[in-house]
PDB file of N, CA and C in Angstrom:
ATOM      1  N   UNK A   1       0.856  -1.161   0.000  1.00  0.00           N
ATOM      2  CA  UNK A   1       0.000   0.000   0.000  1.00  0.00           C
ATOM      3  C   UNK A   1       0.904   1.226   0.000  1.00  0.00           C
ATOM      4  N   UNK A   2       0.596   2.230  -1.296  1.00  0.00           N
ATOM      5  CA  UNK A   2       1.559   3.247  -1.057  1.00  0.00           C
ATOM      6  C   UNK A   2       0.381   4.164  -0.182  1.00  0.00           C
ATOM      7  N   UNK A   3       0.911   5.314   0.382  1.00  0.00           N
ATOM      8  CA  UNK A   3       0.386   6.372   1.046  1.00  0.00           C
ATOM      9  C   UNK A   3       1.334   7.308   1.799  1.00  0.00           C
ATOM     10  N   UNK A   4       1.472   8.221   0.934  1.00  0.00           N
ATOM     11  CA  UNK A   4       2.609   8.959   0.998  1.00  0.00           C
ATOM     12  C   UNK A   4       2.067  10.147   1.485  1.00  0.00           C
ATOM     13  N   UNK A   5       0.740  11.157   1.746  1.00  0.00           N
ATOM     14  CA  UNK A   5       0.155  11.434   2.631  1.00  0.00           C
ATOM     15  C   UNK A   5       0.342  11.033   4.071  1.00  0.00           C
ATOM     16  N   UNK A   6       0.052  10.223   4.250  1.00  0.00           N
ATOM     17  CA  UNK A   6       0.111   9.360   5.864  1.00  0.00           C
ATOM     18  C   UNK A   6      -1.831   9.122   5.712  1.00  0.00           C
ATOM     19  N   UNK A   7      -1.915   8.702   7.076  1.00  0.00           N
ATOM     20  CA  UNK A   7      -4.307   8.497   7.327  1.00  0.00           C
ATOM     21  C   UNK A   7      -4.422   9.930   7.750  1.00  0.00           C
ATOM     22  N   UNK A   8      -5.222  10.760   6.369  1.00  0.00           N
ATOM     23  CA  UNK A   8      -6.015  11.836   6.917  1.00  0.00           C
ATOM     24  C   UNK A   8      -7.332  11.372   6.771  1.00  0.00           C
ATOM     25  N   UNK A   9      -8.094  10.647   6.314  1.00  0.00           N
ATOM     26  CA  UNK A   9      -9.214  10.640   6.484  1.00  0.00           C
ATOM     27  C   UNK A   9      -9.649   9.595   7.244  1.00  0.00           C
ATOM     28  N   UNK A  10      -8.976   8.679   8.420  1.00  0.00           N
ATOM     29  CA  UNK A  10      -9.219   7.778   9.356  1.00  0.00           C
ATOM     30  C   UNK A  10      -9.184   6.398   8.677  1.00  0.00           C
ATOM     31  N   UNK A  11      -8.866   5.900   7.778  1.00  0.00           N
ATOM     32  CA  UNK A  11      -9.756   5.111   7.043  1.00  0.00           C
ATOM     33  C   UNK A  11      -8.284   3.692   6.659  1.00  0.00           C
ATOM     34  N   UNK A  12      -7.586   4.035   7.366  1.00  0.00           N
ATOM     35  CA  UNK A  12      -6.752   3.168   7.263  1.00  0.00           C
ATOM     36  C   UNK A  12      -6.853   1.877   7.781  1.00  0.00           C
ATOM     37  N   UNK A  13      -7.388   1.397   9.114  1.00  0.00           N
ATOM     38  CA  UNK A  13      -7.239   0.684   9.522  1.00  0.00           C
ATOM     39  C   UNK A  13      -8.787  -0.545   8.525  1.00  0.00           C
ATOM     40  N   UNK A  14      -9.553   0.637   7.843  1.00  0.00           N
ATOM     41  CA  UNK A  14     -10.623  -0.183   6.775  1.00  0.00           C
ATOM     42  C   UNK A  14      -9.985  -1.036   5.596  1.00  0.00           C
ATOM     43  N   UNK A  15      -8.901   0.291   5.171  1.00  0.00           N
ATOM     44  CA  UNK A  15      -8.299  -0.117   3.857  1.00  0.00           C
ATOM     45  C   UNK A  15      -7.409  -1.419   3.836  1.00  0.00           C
ATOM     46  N   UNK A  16      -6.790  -1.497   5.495  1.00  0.00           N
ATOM     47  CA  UNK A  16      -5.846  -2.645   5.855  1.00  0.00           C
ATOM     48  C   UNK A  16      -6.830  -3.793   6.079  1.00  0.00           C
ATOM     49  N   UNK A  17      -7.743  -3.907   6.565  1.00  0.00           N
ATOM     50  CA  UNK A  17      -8.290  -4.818   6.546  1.00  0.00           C
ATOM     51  C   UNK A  17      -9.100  -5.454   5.310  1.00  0.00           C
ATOM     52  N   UNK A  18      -9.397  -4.697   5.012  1.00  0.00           N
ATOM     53  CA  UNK A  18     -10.494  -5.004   3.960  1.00  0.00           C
ATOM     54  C   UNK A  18      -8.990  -5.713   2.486  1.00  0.00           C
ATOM     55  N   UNK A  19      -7.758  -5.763   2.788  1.00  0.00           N
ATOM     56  CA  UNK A  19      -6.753  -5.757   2.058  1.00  0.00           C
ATOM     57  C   UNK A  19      -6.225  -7.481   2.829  1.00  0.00           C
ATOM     58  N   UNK A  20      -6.165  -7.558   3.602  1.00  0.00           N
ATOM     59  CA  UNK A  20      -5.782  -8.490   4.630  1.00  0.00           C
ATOM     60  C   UNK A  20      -6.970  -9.836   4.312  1.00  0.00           C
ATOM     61  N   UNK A  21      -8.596  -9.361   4.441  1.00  0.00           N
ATOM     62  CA  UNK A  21      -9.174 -10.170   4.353  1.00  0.00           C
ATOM     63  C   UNK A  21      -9.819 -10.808   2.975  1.00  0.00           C
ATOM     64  N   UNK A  22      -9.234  -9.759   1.453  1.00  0.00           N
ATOM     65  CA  UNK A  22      -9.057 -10.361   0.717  1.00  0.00           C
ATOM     66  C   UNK A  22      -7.597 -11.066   0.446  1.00  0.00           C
ATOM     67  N   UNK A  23      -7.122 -11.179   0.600  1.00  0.00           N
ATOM     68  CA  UNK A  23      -5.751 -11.854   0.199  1.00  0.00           C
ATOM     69  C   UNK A  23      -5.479 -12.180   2.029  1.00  0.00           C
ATOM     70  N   UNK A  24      -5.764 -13.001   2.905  1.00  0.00           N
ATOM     71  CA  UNK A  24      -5.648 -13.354   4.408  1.00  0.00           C
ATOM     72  C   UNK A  24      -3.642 -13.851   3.561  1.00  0.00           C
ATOM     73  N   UNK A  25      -3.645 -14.826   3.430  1.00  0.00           N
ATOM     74  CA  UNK A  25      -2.104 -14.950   3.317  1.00  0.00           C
ATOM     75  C   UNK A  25      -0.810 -14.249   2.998  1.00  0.00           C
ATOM     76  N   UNK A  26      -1.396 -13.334   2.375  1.00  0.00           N
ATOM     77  CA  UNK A  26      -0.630 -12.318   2.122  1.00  0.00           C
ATOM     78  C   UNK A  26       0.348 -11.371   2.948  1.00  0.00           C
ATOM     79  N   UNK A  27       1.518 -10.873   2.251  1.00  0.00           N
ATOM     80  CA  UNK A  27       1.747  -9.937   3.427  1.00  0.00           C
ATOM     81  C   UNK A  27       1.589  -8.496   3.134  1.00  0.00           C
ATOM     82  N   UNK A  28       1.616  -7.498   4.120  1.00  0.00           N
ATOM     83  CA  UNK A  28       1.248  -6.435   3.867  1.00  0.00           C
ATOM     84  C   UNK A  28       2.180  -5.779   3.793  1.00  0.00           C
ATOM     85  N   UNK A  29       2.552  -4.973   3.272  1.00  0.00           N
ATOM     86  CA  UNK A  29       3.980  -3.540   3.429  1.00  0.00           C
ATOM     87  C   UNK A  29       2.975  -2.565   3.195  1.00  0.00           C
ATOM     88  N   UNK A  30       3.534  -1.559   4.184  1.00  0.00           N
ATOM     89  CA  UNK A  30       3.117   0.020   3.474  1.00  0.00           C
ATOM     90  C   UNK A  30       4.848   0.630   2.784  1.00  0.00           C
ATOM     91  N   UNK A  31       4.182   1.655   2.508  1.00  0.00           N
ATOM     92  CA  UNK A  31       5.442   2.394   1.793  1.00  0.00           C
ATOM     93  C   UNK A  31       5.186   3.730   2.020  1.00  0.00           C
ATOM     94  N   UNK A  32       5.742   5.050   2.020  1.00  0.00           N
ATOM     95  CA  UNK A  32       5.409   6.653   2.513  1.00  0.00           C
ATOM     96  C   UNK A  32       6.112   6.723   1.035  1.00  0.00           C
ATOM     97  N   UNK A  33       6.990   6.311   0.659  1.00  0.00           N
ATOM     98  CA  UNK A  33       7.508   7.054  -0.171  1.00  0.00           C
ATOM     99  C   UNK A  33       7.712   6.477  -1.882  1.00  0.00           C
ATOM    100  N   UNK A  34       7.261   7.021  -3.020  1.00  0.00           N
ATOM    101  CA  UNK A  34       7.291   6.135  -4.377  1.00  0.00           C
ATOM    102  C   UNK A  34       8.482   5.466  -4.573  1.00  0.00           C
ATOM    103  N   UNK A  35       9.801   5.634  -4.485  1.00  0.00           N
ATOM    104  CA  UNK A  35      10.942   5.339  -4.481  1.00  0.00           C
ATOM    105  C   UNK A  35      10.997   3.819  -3.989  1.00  0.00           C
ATOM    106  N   UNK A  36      10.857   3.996  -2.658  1.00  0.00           N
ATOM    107  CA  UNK A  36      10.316   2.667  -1.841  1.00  0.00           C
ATOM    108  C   UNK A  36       9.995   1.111  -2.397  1.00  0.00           C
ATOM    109  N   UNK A  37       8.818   2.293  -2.948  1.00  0.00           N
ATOM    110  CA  UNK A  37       7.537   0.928  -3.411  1.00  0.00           C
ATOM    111  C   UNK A  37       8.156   0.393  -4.902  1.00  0.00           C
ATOM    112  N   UNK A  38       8.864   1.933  -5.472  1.00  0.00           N
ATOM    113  CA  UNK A  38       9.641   1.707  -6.890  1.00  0.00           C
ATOM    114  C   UNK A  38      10.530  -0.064  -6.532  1.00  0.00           C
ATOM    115  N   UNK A  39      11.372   0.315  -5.826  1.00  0.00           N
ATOM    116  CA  UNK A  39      12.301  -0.924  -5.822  1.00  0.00           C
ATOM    117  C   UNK A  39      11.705  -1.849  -5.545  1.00  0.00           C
ATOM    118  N   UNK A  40      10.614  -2.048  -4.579  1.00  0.00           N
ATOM    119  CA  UNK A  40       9.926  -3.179  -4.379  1.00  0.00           C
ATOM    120  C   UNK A  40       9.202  -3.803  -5.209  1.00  0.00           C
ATOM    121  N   UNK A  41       8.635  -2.621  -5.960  1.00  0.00           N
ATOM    122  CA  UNK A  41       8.040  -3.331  -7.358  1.00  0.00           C
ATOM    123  C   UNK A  41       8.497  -3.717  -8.372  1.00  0.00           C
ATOM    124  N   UNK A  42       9.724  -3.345  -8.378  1.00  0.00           N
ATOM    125  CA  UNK A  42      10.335  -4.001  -9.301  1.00  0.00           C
ATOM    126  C   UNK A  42      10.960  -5.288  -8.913  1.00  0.00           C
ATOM    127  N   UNK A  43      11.491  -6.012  -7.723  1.00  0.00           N
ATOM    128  CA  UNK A  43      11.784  -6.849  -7.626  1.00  0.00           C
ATOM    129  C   UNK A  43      11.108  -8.205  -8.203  1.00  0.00           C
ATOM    130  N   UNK A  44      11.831  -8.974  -9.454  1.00  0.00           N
ATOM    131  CA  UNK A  44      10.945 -10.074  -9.486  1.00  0.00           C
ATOM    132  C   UNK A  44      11.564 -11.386  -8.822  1.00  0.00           C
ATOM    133  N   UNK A  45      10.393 -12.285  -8.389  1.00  0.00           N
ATOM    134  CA  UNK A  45      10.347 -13.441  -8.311  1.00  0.00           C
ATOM    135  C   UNK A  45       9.352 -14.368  -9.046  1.00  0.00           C
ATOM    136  N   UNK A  46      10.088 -15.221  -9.729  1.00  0.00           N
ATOM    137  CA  UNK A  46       8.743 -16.630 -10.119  1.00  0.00           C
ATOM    138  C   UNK A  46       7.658 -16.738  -9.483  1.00  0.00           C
ATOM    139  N   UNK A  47       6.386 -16.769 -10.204  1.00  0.00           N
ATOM    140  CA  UNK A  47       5.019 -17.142  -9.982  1.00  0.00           C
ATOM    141  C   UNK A  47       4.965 -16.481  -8.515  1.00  0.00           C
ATOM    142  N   UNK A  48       4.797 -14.409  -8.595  1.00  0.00           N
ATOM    143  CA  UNK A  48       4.510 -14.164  -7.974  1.00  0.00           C
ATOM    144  C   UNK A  48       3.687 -12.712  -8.391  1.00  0.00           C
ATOM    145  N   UNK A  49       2.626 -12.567  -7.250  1.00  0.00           N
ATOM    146  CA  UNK A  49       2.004 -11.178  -8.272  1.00  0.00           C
ATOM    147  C   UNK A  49       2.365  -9.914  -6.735  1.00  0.00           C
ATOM    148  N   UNK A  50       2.168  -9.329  -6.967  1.00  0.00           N
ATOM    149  CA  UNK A  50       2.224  -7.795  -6.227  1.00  0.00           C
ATOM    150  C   UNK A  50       0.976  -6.984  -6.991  1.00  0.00           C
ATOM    151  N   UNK A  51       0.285  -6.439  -5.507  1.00  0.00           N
ATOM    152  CA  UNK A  51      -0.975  -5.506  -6.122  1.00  0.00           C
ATOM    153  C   UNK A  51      -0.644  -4.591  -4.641  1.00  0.00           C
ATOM    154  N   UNK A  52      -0.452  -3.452  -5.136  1.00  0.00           N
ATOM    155  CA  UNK A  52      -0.193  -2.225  -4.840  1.00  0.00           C
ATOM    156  C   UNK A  52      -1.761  -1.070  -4.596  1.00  0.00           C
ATOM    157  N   UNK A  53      -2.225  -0.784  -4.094  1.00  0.00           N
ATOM    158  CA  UNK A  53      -3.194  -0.263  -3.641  1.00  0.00           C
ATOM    159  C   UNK A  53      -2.816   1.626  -3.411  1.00  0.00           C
ATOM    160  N   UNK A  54      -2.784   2.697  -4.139  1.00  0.00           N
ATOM    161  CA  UNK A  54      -2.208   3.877  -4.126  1.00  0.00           C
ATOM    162  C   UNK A  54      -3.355   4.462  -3.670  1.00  0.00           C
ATOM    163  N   UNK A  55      -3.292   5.063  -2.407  1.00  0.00           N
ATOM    164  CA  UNK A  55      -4.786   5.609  -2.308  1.00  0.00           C
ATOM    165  C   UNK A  55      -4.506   6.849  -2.851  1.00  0.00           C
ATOM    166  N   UNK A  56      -3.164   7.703  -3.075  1.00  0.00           N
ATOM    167  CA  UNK A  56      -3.251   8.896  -3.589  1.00  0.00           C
ATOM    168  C   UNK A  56      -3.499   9.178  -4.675  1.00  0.00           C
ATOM    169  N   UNK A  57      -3.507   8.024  -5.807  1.00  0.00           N
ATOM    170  CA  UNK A  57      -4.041   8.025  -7.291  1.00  0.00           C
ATOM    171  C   UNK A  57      -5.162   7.594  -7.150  1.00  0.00           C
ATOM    172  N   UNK A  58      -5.524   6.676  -6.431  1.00  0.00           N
ATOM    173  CA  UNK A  58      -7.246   6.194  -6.185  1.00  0.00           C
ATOM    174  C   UNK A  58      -7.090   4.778  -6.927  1.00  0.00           C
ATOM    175  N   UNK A  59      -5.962   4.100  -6.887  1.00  0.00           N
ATOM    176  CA  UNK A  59      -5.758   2.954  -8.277  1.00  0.00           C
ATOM    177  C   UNK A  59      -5.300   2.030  -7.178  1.00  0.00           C
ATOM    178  N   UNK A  60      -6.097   0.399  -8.079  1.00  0.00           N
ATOM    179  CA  UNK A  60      -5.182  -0.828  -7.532  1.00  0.00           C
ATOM    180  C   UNK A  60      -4.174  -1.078  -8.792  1.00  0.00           C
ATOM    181  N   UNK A  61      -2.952  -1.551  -8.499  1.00  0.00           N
ATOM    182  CA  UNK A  61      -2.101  -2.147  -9.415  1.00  0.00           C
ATOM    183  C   UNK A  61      -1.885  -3.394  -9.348  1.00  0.00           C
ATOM    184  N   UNK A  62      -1.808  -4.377 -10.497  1.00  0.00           N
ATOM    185  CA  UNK A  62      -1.169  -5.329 -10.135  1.00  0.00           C
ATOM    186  C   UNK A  62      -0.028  -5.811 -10.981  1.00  0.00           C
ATOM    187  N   UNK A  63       1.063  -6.213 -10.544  1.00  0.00           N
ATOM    188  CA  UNK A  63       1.787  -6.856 -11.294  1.00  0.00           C
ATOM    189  C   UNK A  63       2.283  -7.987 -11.137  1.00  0.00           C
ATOM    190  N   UNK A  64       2.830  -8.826 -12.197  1.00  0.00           N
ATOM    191  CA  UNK A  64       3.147 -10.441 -11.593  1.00  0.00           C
ATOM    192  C   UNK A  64       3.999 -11.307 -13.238  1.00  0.00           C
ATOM    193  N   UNK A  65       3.894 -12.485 -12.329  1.00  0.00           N
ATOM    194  CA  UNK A  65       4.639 -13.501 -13.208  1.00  0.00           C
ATOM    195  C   UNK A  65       4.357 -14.453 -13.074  1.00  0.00           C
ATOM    196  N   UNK A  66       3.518 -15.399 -14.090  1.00  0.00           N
ATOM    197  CA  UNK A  66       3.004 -16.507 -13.577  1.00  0.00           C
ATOM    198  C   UNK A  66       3.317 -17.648 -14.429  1.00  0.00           C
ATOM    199  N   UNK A  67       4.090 -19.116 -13.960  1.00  0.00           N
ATOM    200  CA  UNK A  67       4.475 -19.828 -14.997  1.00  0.00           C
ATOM    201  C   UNK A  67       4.822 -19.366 -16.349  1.00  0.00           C
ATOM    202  N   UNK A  68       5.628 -18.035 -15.739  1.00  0.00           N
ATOM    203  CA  UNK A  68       6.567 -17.465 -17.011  1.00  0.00           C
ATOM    204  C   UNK A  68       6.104 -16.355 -17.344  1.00  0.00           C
ATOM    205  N   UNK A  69       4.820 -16.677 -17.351  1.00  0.00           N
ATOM    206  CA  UNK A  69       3.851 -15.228 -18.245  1.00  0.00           C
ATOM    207  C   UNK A  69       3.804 -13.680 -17.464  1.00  0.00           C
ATOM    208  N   UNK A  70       4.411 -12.830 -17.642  1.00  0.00           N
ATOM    209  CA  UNK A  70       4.123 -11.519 -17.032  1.00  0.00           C
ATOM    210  C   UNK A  70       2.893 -10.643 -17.615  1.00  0.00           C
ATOM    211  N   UNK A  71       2.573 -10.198 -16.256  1.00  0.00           N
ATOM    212  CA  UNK A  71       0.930  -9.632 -16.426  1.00  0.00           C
ATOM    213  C   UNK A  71       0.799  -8.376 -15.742  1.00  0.00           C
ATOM    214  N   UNK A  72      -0.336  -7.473 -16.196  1.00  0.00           N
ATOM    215  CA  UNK A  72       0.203  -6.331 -14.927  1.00  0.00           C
ATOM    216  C   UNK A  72      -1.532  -5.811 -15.650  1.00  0.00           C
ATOM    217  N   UNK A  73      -2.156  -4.945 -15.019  1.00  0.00           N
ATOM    218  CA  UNK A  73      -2.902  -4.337 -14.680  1.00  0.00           C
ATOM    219  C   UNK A  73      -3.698  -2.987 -14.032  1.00  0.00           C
ATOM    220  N   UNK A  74      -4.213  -1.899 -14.677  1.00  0.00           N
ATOM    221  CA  UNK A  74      -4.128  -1.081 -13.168  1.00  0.00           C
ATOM    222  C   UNK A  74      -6.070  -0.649 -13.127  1.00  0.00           C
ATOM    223  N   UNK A  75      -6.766  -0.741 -11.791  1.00  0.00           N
ATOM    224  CA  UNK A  75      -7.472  -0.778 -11.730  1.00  0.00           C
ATOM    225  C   UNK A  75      -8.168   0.738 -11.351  1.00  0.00           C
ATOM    226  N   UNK A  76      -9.042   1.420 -11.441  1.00  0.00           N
ATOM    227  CA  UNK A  76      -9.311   2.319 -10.843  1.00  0.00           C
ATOM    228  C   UNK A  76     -10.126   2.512  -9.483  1.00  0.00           C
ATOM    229  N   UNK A  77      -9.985   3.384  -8.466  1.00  0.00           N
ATOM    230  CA  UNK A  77     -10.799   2.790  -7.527  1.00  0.00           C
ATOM    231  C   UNK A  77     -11.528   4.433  -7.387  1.00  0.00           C
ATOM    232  N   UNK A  78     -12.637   4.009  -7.954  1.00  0.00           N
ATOM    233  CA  UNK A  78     -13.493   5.808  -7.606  1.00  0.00           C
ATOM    234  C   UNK A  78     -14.827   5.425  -6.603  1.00  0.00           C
ATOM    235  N   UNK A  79     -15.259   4.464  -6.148  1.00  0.00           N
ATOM    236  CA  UNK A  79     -15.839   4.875  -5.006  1.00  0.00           C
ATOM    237  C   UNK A  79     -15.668   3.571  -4.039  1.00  0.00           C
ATOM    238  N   UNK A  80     -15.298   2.410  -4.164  1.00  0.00           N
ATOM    239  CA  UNK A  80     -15.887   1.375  -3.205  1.00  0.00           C
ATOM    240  C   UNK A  80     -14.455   0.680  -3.290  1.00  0.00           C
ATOM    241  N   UNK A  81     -13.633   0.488  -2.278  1.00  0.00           N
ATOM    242  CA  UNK A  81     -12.583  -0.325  -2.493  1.00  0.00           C
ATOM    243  C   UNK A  81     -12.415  -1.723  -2.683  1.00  0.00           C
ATOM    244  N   UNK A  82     -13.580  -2.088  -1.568  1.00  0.00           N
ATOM    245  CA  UNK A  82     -13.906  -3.228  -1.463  1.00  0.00           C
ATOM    246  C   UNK A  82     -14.166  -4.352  -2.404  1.00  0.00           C
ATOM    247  N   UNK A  83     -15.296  -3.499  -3.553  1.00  0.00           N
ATOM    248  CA  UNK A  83     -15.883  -3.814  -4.945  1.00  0.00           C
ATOM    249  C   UNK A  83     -14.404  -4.479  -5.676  1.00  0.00           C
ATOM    250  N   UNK A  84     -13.255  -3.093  -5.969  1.00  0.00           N
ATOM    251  CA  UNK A  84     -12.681  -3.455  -6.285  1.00  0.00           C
ATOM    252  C   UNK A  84     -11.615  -4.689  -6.564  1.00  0.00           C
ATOM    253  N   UNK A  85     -11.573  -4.668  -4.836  1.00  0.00           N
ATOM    254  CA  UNK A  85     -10.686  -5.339  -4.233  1.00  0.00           C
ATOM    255  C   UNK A  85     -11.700  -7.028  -4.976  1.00  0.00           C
ATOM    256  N   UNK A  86     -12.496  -7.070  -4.859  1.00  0.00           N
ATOM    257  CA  UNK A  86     -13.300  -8.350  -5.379  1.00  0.00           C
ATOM    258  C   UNK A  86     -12.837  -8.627  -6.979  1.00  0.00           C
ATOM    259  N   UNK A  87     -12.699  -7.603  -7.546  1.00  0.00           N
ATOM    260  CA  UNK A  87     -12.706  -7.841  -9.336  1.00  0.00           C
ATOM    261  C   UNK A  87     -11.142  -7.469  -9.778  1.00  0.00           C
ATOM    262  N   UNK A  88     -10.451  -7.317  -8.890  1.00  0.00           N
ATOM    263  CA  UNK A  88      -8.584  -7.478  -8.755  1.00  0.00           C
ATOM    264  C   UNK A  88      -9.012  -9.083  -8.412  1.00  0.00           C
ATOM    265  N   UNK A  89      -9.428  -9.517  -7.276  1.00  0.00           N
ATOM    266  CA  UNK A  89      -8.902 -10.666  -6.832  1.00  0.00           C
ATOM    267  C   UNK A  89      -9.344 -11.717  -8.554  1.00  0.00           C
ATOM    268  N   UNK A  90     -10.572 -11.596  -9.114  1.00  0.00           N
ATOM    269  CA  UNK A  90     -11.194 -12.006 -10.030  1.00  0.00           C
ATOM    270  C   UNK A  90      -9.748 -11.988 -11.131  1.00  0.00           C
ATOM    271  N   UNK A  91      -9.241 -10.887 -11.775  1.00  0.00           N
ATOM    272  CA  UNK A  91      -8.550 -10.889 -12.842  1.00  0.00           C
ATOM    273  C   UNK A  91      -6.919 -11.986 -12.099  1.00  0.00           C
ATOM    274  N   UNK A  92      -6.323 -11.675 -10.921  1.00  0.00           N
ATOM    275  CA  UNK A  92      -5.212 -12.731 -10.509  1.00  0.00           C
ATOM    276  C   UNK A  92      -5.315 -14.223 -10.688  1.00  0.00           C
ATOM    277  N   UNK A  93      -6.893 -14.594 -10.202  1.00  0.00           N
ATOM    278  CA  UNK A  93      -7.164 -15.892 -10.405  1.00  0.00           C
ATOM    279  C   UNK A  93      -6.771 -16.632 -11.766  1.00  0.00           C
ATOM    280  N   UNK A  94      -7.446 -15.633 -12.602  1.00  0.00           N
ATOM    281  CA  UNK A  94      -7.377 -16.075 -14.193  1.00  0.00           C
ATOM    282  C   UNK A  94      -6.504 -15.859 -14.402  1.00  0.00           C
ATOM    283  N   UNK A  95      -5.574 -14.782 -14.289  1.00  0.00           N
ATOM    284  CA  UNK A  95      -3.840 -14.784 -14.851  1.00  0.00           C
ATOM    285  C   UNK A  95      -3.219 -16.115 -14.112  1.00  0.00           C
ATOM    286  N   UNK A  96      -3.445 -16.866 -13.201  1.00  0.00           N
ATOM    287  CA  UNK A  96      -2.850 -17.313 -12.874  1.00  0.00           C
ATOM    288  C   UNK A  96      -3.377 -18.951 -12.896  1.00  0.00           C
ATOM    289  N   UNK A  97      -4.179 -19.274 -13.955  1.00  0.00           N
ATOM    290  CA  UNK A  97      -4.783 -20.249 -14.189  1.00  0.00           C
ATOM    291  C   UNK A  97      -3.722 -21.137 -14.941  1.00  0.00           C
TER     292      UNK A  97
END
């Protein structure tokens, strides 16, 4: 999760969860700063995806590598994260079929 702001509108501990309980195995990083998240996102490993959640663009990202195939995505998030967070999890499944 980038958020380079910091929580002004309280809503962090929603966004973490609601992030946590779609993907429960997952791990979480935040990041304050693009640079940060830059290197992290670029790091690859085999048959792995990264979805990045920017609340300051309002976008989910995803990127990945799956049995070879690289895939990437960016989603918009203009009112419901949650929604989103459902039809990200939808497009990983299938990339990763």
């Amino acid at each position: 999760m980038l958020d380079i702001a910091g929580v002004t509108r309280g809503t962090d501990t929603n966004e973490t969860t609601l992030l946590h309980e779609t993907w429960p195995a997952a791990t979480l990083d935040s990041f304050s700063g693009a640079e940060t998240l830059r290197a992290w996102e670029s790091t690859e490993k085999p048959d792995s995806v990264k979805i990045i959640y920017d609340r300051a663009a309002a976008e989910v990202r995803v990127v990945g590598k799956w049995r070879g195939k690289s895939f990437g995505k960016t989603f918009p998030v203009e009112t419901n994260l949650a929604t989103m967070l459902t039809t990200v999890k939808a497009y990983v499944a299938e990339q990763a079929r």
